[in-house]
C-alpha atoms as a PDB file:
ATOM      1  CA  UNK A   1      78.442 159.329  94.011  1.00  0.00           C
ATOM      2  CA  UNK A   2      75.989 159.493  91.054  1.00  0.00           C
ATOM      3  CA  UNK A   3      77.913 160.732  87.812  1.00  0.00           C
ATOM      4  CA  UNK A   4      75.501 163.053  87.044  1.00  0.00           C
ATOM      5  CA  UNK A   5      75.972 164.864  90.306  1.00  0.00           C
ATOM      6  CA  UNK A   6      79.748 164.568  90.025  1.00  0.00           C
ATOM      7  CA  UNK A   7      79.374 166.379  86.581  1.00  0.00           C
ATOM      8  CA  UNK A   8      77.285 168.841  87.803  1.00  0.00           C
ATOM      9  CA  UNK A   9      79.719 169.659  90.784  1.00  0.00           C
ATOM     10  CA  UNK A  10      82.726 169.567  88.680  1.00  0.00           C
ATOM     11  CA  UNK A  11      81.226 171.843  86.164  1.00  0.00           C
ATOM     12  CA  UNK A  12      79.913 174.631  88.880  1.00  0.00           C
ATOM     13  CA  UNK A  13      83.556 174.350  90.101  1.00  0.00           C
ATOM     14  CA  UNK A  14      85.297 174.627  87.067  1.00  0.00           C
ATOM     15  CA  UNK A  15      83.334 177.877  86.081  1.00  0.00           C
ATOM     16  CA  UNK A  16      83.839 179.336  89.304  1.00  0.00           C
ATOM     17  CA  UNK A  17      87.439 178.750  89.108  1.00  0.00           C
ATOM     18  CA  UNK A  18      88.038 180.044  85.842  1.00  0.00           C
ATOM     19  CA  UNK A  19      86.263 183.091  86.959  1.00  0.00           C
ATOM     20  CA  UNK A  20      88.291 183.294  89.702  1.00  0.00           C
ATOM     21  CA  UNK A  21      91.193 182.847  87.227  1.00  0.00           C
ATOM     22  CA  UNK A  22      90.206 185.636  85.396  1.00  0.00           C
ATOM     23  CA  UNK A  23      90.113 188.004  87.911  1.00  0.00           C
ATOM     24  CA  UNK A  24      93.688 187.105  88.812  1.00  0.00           C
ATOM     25  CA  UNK A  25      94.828 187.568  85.918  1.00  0.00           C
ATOM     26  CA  UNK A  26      93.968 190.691  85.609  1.00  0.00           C
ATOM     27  CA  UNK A  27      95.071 191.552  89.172  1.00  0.00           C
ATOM     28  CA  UNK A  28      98.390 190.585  88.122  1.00  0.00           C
ATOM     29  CA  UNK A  29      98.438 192.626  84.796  1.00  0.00           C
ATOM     30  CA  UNK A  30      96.915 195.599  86.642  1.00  0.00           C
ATOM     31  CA  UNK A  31      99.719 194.982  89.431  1.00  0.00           C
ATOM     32  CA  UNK A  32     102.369 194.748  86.038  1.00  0.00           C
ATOM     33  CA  UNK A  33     100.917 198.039  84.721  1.00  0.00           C
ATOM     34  CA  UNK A  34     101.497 200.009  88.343  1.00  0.00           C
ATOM     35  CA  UNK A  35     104.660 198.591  88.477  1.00  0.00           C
ATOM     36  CA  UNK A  36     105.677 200.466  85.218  1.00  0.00           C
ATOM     37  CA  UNK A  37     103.886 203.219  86.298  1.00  0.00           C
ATOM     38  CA  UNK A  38     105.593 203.390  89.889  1.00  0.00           C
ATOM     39  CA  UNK A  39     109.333 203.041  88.339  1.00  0.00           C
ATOM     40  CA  UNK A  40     109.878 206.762  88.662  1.00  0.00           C
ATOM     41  CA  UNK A  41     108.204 206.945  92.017  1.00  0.00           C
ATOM     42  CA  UNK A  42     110.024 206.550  95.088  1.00  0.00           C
ATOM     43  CA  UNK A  43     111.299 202.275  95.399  1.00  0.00           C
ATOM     44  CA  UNK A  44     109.128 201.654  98.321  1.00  0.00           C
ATOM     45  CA  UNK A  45     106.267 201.995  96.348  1.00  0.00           C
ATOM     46  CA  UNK A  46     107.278 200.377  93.507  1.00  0.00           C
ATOM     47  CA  UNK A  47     107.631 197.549  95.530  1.00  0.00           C
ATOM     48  CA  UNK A  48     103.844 197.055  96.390  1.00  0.00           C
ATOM     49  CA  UNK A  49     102.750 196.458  93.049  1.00  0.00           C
ATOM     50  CA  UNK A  50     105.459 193.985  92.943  1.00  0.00           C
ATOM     51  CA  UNK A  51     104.397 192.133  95.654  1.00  0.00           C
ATOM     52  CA  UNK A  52     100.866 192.190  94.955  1.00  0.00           C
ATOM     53  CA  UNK A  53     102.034 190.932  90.810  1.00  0.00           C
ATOM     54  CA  UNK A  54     103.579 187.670  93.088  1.00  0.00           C
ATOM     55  CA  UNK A  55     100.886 187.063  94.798  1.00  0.00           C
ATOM     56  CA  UNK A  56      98.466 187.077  92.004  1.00  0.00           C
ATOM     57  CA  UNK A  57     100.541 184.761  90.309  1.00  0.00           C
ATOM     58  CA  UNK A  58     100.873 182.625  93.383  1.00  0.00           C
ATOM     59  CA  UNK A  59      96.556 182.436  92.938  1.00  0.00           C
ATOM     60  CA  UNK A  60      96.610 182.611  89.597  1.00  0.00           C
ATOM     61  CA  UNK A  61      98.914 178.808  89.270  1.00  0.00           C
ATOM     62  CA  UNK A  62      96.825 177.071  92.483  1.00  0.00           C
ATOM     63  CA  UNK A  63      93.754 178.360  90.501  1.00  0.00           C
ATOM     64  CA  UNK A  64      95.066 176.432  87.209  1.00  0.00           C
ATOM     65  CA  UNK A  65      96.515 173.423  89.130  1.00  0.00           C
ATOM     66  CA  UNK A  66      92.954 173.162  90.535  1.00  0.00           C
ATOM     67  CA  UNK A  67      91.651 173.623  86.902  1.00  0.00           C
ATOM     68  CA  UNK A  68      93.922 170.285  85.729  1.00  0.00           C
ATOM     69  CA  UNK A  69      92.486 168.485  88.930  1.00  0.00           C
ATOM     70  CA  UNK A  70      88.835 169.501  87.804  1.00  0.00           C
ATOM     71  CA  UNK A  71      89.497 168.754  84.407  1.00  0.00           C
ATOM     72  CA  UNK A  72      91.060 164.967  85.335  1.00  0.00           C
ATOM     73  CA  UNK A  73      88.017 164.343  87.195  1.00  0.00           C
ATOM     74  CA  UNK A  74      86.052 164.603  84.330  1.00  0.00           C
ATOM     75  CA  UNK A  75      88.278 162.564  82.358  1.00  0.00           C
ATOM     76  CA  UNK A  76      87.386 160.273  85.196  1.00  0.00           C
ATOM     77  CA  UNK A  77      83.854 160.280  84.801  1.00  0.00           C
ATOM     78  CA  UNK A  78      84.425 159.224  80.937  1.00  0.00           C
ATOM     79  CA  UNK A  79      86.147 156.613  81.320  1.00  0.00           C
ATOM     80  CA  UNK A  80      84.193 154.938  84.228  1.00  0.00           C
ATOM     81  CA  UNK A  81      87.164 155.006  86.953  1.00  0.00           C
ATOM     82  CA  UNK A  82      85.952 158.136  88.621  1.00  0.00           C
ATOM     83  CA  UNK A  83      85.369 157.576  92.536  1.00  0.00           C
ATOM     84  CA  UNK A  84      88.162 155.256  92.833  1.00  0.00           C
ATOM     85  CA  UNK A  85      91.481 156.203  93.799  1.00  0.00           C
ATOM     86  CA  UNK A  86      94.127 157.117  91.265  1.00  0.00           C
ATOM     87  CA  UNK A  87      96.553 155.262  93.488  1.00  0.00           C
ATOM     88  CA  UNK A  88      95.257 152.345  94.505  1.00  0.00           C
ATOM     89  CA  UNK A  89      92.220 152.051  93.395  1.00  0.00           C
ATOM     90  CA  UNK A  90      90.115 152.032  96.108  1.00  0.00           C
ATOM     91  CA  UNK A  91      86.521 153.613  96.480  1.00  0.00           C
ATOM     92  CA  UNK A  92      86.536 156.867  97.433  1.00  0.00           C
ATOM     93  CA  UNK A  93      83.748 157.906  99.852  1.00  0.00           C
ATOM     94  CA  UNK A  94      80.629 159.949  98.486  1.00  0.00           C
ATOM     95  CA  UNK A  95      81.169 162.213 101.446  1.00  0.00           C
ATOM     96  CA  UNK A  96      84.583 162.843 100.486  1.00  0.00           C
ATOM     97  CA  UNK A  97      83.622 163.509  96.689  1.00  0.00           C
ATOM     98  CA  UNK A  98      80.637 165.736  98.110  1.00  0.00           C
ATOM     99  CA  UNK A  99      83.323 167.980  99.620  1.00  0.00           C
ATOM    100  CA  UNK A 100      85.649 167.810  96.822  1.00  0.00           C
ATOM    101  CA  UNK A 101      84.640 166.047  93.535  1.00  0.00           C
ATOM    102  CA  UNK A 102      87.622 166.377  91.751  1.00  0.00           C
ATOM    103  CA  UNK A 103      89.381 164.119  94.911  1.00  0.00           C
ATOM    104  CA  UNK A 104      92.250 162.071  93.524  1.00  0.00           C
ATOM    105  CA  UNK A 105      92.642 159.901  96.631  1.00  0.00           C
ATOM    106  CA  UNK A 106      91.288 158.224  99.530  1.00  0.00           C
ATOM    107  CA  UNK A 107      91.630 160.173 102.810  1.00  0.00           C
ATOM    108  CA  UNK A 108      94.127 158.219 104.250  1.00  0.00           C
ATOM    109  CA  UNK A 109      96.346 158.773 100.607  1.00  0.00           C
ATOM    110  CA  UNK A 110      95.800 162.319 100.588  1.00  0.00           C
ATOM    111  CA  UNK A 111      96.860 162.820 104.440  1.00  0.00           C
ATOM    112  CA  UNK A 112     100.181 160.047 103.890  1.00  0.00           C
ATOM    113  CA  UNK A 113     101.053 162.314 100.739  1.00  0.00           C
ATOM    114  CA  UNK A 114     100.535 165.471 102.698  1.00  0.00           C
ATOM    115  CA  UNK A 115     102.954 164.157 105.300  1.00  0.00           C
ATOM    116  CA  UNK A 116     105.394 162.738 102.638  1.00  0.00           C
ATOM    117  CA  UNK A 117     105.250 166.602 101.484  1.00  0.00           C
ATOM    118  CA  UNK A 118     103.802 165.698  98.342  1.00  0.00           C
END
């Protein structure tokens, strides 16, 4: 893939994702503040704003982890190993980068770490 596209990609991602970040975060601190709120309310309720605080978080941490992935992909680029695998090596397909340019691995690594529950 050209490294000027890559950049481009990984840059459009990144600022959607911290967006998306952002809005979590402030789901979950919303979700905090209703919690407090709800305390004197009956404990069913106070138990949706807990749940919906977890699952923010949940976001909110696969939303940074894809930040670090974005963020090692550009590393990549700088240092002239991006499009190669970070396991073996190997070339990574454009049409794999098109779909997701911060890829770390080949298909066939991602899909033997998947089933090694990595």
């Amino acid at each position: 893939m050209d490294q000027d596209r890559a950049r481009t990609l990984l840059r459009a991602e990144r600022d959607d994702v911290q967006g998306l970040l952002k809005d979590a975060q402030a789901a979950g601190t919303e979700d905090r503040e209703s919690e407090v709120d709800s305390a004197t309310e009956d404990i069913s309720d106070a138990a949706q704003p807990l749940a919906a605080q977890g699952m923010d978080d949940a976001i909110a941490e696969s939303l940074r982890a894809r930040l670090d992935a974005i963020d090692r992909a550009l590393l990549r680029l700088d240092d002239g190993t991006y499009g190669r695998s970070v396991l073996s090596g190997e070339p990574i397909p454009d049409e794999r980068l098109e779909a997701d340019p911060a890829a770390e691995l080949t298909i066939e690594e991602a899909k033997a770490a998947e089933a090694r529950g990595a």
